[in-house]
C-alpha atoms as a PDB file:
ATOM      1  CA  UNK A   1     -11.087   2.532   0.947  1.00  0.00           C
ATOM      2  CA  UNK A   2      -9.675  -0.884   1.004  1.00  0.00           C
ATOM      3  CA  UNK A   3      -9.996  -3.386  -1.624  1.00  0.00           C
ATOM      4  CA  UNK A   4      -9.987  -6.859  -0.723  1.00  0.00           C
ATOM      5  CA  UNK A   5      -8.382  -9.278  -2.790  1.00  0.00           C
ATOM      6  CA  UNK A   6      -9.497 -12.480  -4.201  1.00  0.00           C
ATOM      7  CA  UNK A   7     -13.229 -11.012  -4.313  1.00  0.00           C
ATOM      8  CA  UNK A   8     -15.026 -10.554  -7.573  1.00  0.00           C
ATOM      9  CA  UNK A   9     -15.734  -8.177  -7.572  1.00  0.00           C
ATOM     10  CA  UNK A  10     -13.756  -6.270  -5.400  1.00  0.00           C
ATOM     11  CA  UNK A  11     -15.311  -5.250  -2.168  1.00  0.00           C
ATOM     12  CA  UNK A  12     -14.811  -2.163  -0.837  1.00  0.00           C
ATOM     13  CA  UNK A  13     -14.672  -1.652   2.662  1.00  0.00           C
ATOM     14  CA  UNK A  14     -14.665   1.994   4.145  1.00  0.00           C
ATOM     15  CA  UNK A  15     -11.969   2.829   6.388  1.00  0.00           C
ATOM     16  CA  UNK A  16     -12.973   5.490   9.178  1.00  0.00           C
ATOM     17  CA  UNK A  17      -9.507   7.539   8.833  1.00  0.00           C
ATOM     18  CA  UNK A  18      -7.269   7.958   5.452  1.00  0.00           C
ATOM     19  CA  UNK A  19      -3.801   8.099   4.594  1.00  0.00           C
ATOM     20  CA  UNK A  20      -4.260  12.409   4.899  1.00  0.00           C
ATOM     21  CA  UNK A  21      -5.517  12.274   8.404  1.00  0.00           C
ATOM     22  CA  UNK A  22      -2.783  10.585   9.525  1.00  0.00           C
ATOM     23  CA  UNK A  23      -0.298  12.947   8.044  1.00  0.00           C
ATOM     24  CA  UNK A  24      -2.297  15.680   9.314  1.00  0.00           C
ATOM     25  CA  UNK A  25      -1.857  13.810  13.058  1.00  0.00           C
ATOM     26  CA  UNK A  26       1.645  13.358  12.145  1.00  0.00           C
ATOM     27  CA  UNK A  27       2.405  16.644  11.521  1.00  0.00           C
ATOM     28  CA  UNK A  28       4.986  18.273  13.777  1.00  0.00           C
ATOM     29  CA  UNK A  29       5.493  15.031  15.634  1.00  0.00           C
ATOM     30  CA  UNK A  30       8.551  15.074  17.993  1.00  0.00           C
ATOM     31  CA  UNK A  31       9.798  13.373  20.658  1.00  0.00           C
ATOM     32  CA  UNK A  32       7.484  15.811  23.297  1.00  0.00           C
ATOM     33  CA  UNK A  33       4.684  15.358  21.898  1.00  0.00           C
ATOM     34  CA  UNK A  34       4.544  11.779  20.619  1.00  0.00           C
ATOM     35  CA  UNK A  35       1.994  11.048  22.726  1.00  0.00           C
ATOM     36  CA  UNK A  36      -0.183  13.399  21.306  1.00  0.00           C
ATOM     37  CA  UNK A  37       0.062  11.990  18.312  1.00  0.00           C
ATOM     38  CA  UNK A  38      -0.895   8.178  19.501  1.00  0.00           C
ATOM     39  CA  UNK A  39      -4.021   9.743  21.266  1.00  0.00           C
ATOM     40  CA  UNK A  40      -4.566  11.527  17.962  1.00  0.00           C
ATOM     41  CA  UNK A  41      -4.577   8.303  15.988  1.00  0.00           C
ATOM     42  CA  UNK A  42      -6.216   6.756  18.035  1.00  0.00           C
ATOM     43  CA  UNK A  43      -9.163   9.412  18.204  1.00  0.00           C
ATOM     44  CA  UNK A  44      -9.091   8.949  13.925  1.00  0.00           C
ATOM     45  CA  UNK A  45      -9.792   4.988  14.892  1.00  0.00           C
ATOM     46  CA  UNK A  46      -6.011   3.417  14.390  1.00  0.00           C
ATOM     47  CA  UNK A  47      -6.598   0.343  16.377  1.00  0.00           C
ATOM     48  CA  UNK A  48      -2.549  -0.017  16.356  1.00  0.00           C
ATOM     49  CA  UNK A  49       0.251   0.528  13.411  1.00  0.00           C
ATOM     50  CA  UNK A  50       3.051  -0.748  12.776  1.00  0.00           C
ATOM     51  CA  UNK A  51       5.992   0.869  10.567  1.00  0.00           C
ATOM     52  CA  UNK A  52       8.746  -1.754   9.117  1.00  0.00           C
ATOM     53  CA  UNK A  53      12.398  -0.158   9.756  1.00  0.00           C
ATOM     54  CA  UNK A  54      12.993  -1.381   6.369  1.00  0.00           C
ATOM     55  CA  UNK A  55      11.424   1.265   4.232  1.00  0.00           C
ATOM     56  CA  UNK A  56      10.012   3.303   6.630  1.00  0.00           C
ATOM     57  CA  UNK A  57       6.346   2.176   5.669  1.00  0.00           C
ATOM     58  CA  UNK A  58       3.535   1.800   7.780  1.00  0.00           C
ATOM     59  CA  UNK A  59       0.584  -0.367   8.210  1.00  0.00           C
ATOM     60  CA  UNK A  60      -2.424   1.306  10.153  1.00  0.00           C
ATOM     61  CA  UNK A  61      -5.069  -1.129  11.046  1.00  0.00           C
ATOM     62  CA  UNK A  62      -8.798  -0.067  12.380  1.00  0.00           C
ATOM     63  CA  UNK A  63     -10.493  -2.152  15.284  1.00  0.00           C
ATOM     64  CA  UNK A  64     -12.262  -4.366  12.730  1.00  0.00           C
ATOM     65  CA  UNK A  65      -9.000  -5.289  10.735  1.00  0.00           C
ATOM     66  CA  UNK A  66      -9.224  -3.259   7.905  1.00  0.00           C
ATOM     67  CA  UNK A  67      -5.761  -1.900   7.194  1.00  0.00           C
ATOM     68  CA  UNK A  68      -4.143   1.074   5.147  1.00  0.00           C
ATOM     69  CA  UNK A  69      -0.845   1.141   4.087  1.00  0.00           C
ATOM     70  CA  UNK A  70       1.601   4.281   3.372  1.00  0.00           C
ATOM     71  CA  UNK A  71       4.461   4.528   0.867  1.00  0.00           C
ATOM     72  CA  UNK A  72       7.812   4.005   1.588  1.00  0.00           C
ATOM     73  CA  UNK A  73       9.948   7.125   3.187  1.00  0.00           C
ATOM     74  CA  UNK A  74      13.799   6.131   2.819  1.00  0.00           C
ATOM     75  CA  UNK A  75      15.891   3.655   0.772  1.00  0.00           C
ATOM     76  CA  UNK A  76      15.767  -0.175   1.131  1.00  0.00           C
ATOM     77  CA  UNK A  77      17.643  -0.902   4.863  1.00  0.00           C
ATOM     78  CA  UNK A  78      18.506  -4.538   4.687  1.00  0.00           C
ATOM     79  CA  UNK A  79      17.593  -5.946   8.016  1.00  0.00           C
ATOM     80  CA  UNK A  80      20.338  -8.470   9.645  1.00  0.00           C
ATOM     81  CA  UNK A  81      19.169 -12.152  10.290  1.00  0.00           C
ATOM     82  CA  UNK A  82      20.466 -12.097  14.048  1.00  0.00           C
ATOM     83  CA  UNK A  83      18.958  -9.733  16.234  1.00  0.00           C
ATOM     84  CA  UNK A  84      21.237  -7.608  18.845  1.00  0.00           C
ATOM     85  CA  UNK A  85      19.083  -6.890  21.685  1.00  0.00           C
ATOM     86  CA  UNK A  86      22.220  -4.559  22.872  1.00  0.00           C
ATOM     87  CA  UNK A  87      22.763  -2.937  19.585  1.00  0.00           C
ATOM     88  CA  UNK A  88      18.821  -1.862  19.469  1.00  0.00           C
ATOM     89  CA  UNK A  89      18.943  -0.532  23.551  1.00  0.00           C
ATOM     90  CA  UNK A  90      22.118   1.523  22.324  1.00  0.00           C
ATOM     91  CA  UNK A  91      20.163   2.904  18.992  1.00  0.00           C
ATOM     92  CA  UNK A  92      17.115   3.886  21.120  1.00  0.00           C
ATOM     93  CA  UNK A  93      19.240   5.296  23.942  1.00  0.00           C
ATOM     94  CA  UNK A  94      21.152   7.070  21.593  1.00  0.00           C
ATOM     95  CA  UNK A  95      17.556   8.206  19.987  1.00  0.00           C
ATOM     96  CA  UNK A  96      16.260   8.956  23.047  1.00  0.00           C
ATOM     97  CA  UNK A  97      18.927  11.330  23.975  1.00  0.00           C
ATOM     98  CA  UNK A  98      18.954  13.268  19.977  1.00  0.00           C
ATOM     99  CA  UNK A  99      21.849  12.229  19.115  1.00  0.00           C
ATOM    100  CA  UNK A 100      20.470  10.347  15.604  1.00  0.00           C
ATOM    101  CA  UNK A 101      17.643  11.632  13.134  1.00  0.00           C
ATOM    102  CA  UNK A 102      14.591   9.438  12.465  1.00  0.00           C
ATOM    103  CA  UNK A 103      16.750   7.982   9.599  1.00  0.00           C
ATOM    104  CA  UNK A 104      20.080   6.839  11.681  1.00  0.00           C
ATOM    105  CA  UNK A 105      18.213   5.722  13.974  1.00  0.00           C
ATOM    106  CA  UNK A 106      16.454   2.912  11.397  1.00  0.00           C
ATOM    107  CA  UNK A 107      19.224   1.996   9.794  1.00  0.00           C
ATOM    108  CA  UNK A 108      20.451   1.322  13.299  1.00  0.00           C
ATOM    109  CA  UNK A 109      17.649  -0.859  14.094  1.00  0.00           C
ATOM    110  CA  UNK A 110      17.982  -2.355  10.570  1.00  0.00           C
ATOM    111  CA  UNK A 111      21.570  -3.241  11.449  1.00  0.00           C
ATOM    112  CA  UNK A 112      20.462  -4.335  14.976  1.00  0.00           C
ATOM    113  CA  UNK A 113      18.128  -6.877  13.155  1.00  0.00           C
ATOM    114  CA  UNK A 114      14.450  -5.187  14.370  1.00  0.00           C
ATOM    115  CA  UNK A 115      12.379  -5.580  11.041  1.00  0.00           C
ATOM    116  CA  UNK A 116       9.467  -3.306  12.883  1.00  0.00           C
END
């Protein structure tokens, strides 16, 4: 359920998925089977997401705009203000190839100056 703000009183809106079907999706997740996981999300009615390299967050949103939000997974990353398009292609290349854990690889990003 989502609560909207600013409404009195609050209106709740029913979300087709929840924070425990996603981590069900998510479950076991690696870099062979990540598309799985998209069509899986997409099959619990994720519209799109989007996770924030800061804290490791993410924001799931349904077709109709209603979003859910989960809780942080790592420490504060402070993002830089100037963005390395070269620093991020090395991080994901690096990624890519297993060389960095989920966490390396977001500070990386972090320090590349991608906020998500």
């Amino acid at each position: 359920m989502t609560v909207v703000a600013g409404a009195l009183p609050p209106i709740m809106l029913s979300m087709a998925f929840t924070l425990e079907d996603i981590d069900r999706a998510h479950k076991g997740v690696s870099q062979a089977t990540v598309g799985d996981y998209l069509k899986a999300l997409h099959g619990l009615g994720v519209a799109f997401y989007r996770t924030h390299i800061s804290d490791g967050h993410s924001d799931y949103v349904d077709s109709e705009g209603n979003s859910l939000s989960s809780a942080p997974i790592h420490e504060l990353y402070e993002v830089a203000d100037h963005a390395s398009v070269e620093a991020a292609r090395l991080a994901l290349d690096a990624h890519a190839r297993g060389k960095t854990d989920y966490y390396a690889f977001s500070r990386q990003l972090a320090d590349a100056g991608v906020a998500a």
